[in-house]
Protein backbone atom coordinates (compact mmCIF):
# COMPACT_ATOMS: atom_id res chain seq x y z
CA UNK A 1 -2.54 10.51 4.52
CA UNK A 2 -5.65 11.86 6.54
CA UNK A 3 -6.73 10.78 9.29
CA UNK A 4 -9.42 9.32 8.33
CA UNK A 5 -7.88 6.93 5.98
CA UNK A 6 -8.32 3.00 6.40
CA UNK A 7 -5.62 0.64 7.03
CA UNK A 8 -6.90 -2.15 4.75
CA UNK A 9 -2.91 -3.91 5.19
CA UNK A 10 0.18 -3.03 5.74
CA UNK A 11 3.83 -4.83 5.00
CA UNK A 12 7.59 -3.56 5.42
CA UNK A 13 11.34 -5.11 5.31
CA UNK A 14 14.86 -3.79 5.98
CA UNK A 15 17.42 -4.94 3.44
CA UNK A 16 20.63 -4.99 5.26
CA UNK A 17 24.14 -3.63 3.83
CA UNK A 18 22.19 -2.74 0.68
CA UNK A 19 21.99 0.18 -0.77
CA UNK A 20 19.73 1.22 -4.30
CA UNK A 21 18.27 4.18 -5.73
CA UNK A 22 14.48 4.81 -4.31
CA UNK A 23 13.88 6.03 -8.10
CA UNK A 24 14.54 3.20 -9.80
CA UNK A 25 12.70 1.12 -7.10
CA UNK A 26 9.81 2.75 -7.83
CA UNK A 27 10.37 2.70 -11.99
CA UNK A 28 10.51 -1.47 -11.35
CA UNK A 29 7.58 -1.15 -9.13
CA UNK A 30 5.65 0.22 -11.48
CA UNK A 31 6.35 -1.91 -14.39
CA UNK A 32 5.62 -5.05 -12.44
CA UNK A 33 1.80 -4.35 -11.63
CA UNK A 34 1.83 -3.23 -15.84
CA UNK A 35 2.73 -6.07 -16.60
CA UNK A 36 0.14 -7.66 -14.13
CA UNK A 37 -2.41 -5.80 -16.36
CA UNK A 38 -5.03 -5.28 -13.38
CA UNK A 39 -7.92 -3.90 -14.16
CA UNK A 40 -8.56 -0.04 -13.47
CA UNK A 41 -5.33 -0.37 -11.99
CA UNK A 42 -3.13 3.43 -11.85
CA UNK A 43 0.41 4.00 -11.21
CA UNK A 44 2.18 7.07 -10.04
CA UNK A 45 3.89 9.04 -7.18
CA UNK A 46 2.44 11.20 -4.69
CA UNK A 47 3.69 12.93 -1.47
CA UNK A 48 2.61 12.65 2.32
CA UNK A 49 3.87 14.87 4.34
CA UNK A 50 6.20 13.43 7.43
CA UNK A 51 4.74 14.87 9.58
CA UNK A 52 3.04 18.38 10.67
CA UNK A 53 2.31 20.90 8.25
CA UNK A 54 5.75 22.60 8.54
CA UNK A 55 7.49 18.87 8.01
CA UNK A 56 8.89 17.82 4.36
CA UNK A 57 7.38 15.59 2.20
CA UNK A 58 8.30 12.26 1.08
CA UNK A 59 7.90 10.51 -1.89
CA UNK A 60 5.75 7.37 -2.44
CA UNK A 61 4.45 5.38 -5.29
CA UNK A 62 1.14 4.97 -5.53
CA UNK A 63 -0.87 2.17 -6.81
CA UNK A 64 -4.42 3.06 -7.55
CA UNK A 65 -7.46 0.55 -7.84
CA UNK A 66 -9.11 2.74 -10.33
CA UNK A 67 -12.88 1.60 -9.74
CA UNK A 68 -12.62 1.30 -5.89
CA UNK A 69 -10.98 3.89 -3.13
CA UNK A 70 -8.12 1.09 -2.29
CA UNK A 71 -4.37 2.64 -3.00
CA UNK A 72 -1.29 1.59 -2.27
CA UNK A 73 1.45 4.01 -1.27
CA UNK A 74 4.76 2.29 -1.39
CA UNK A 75 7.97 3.79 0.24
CA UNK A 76 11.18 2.66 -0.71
CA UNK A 77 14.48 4.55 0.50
CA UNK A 78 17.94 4.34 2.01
CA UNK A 79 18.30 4.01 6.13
CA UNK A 80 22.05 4.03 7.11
CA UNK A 81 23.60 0.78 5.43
CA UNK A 82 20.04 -0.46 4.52
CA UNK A 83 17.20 -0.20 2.05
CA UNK A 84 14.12 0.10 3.84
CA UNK A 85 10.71 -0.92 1.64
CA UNK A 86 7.16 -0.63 2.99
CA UNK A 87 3.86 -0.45 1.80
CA UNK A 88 0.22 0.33 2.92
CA UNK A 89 -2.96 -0.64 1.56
CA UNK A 90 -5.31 2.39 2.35
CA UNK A 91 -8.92 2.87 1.86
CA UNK A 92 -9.68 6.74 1.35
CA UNK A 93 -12.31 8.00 3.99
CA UNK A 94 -15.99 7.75 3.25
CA UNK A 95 -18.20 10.08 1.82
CA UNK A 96 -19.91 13.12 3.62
CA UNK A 97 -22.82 11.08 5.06
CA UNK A 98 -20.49 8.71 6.95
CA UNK A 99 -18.44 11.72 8.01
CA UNK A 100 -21.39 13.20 9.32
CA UNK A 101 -21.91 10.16 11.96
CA UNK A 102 -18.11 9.87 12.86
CA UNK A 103 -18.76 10.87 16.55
CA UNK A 104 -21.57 8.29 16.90
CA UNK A 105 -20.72 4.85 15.85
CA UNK A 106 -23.53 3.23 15.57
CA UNK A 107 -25.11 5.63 13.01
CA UNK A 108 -21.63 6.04 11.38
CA UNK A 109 -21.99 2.08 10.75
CA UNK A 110 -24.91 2.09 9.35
CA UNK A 111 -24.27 5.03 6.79
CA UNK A 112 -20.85 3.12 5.89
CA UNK A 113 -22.99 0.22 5.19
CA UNK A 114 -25.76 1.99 3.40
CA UNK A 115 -23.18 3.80 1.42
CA UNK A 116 -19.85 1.49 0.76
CA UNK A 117 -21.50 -2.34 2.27
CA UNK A 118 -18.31 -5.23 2.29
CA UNK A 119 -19.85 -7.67 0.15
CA UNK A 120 -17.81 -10.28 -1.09
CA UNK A 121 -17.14 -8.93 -4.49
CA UNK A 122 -16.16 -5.67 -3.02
CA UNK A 123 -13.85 -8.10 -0.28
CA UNK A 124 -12.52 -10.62 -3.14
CA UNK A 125 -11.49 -7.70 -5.06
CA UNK A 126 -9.72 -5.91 -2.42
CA UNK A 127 -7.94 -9.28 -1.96
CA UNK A 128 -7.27 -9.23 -5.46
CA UNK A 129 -5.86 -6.16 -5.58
CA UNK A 130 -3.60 -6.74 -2.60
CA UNK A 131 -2.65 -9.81 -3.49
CA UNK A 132 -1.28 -8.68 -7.35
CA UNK A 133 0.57 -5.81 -5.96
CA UNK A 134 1.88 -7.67 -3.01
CA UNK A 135 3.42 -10.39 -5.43
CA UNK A 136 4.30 -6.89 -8.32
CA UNK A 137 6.61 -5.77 -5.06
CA UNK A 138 7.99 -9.22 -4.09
CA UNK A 139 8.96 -9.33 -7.42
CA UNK A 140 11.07 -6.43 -7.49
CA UNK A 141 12.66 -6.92 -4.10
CA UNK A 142 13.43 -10.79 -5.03
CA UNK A 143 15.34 -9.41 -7.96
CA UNK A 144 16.73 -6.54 -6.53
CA UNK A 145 18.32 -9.37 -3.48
CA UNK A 146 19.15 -11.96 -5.89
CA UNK A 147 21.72 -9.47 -7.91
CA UNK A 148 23.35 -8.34 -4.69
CA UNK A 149 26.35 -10.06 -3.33
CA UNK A 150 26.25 -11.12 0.40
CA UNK A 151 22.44 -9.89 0.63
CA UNK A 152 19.96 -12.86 1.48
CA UNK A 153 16.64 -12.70 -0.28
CA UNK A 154 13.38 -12.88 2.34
CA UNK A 155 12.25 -15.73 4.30
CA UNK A 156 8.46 -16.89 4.44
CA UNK A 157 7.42 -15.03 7.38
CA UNK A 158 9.47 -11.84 6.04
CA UNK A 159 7.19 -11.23 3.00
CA UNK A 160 3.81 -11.91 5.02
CA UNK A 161 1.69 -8.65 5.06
CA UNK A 162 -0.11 -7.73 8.41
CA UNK A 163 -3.97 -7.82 6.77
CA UNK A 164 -7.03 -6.86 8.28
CA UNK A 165 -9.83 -8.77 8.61
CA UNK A 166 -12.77 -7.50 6.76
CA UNK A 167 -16.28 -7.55 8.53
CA UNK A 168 -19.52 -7.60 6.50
């Protein structure tokens, strides 16, 4: 992820005593926002590194919104005697002009307004977007709880994303 990427929202859980293949979390994953047919939507897997540039790379599954720069990149994976998911809705970094301003924000405002404004289509379908994916992952963990023995599926405040609030 560079540095420059946006946070747009971000959610996570620890399964306890659970364990399941990151692979096939990310096959079900995948065929849940399909099957949510979203428009422009793209699925596939990409690779951050975990740190600096002599750290490995991990796996995540990404979740495109084809006509806007919003992604997901879901992690799923084993940690000890858990299954650990997360996601993050990311918004790629501006273009060149914004870059430009970076060290002076009040010009780098204005050129991220003059070149990517937060109107409320652009907002609602952000929400959208995070909302269909959201529910595509719920999905998958729900059913991936509900089939284990003696693993409790996720309260209300468990499955609550951490959003940001969007400024026009």
């Amino acid at each position: 992820m560079s540095s420059n990427t946006e946070v747009l929202s971000h959610w996570s859980t620890l399964i306890e005593n659970f364990q399941y293949s990151p692979q096939h979390f990310y096959d079900q994953v995948a065929e849940a926002v399909k099957r949510r047919q979203m428009p422009n939507a793209m699925v596939g897997k990409t690779k951050f590194k975990e740190g600096n540039f002599l750290s490995a790379y991990r796996q995540y599954l990404m979740v495109h919104c084809g006509k806007e720069d919003f992604y997901f990149a879901v992690c799923g994976g084993q940690f000890g005697t858990a299954f650990f998911v997360s996601y993050w809705q990311l918004q790629r970094p501006d273009g060149c002009l914004v870059q430009m301003f970076s060290g002076f924000p009040l010009l780098s405002a204005i050129a991220r307004a003059m070149v990517k404004p937060w109107t409320y289509y652009r907002t609602d379908t952000v929400t959208m977007f995070n909302t269909a994916t959201h529910s595509a992952i719920m999905e998958v963990v729900d059913s991936m709880t509900s089939s284990a023995q003696g693993v409790r599926r996720l309260n209300d405040s468990e499955r609550k994303p951490v959003l940001k609030e969007f400024l026009m």
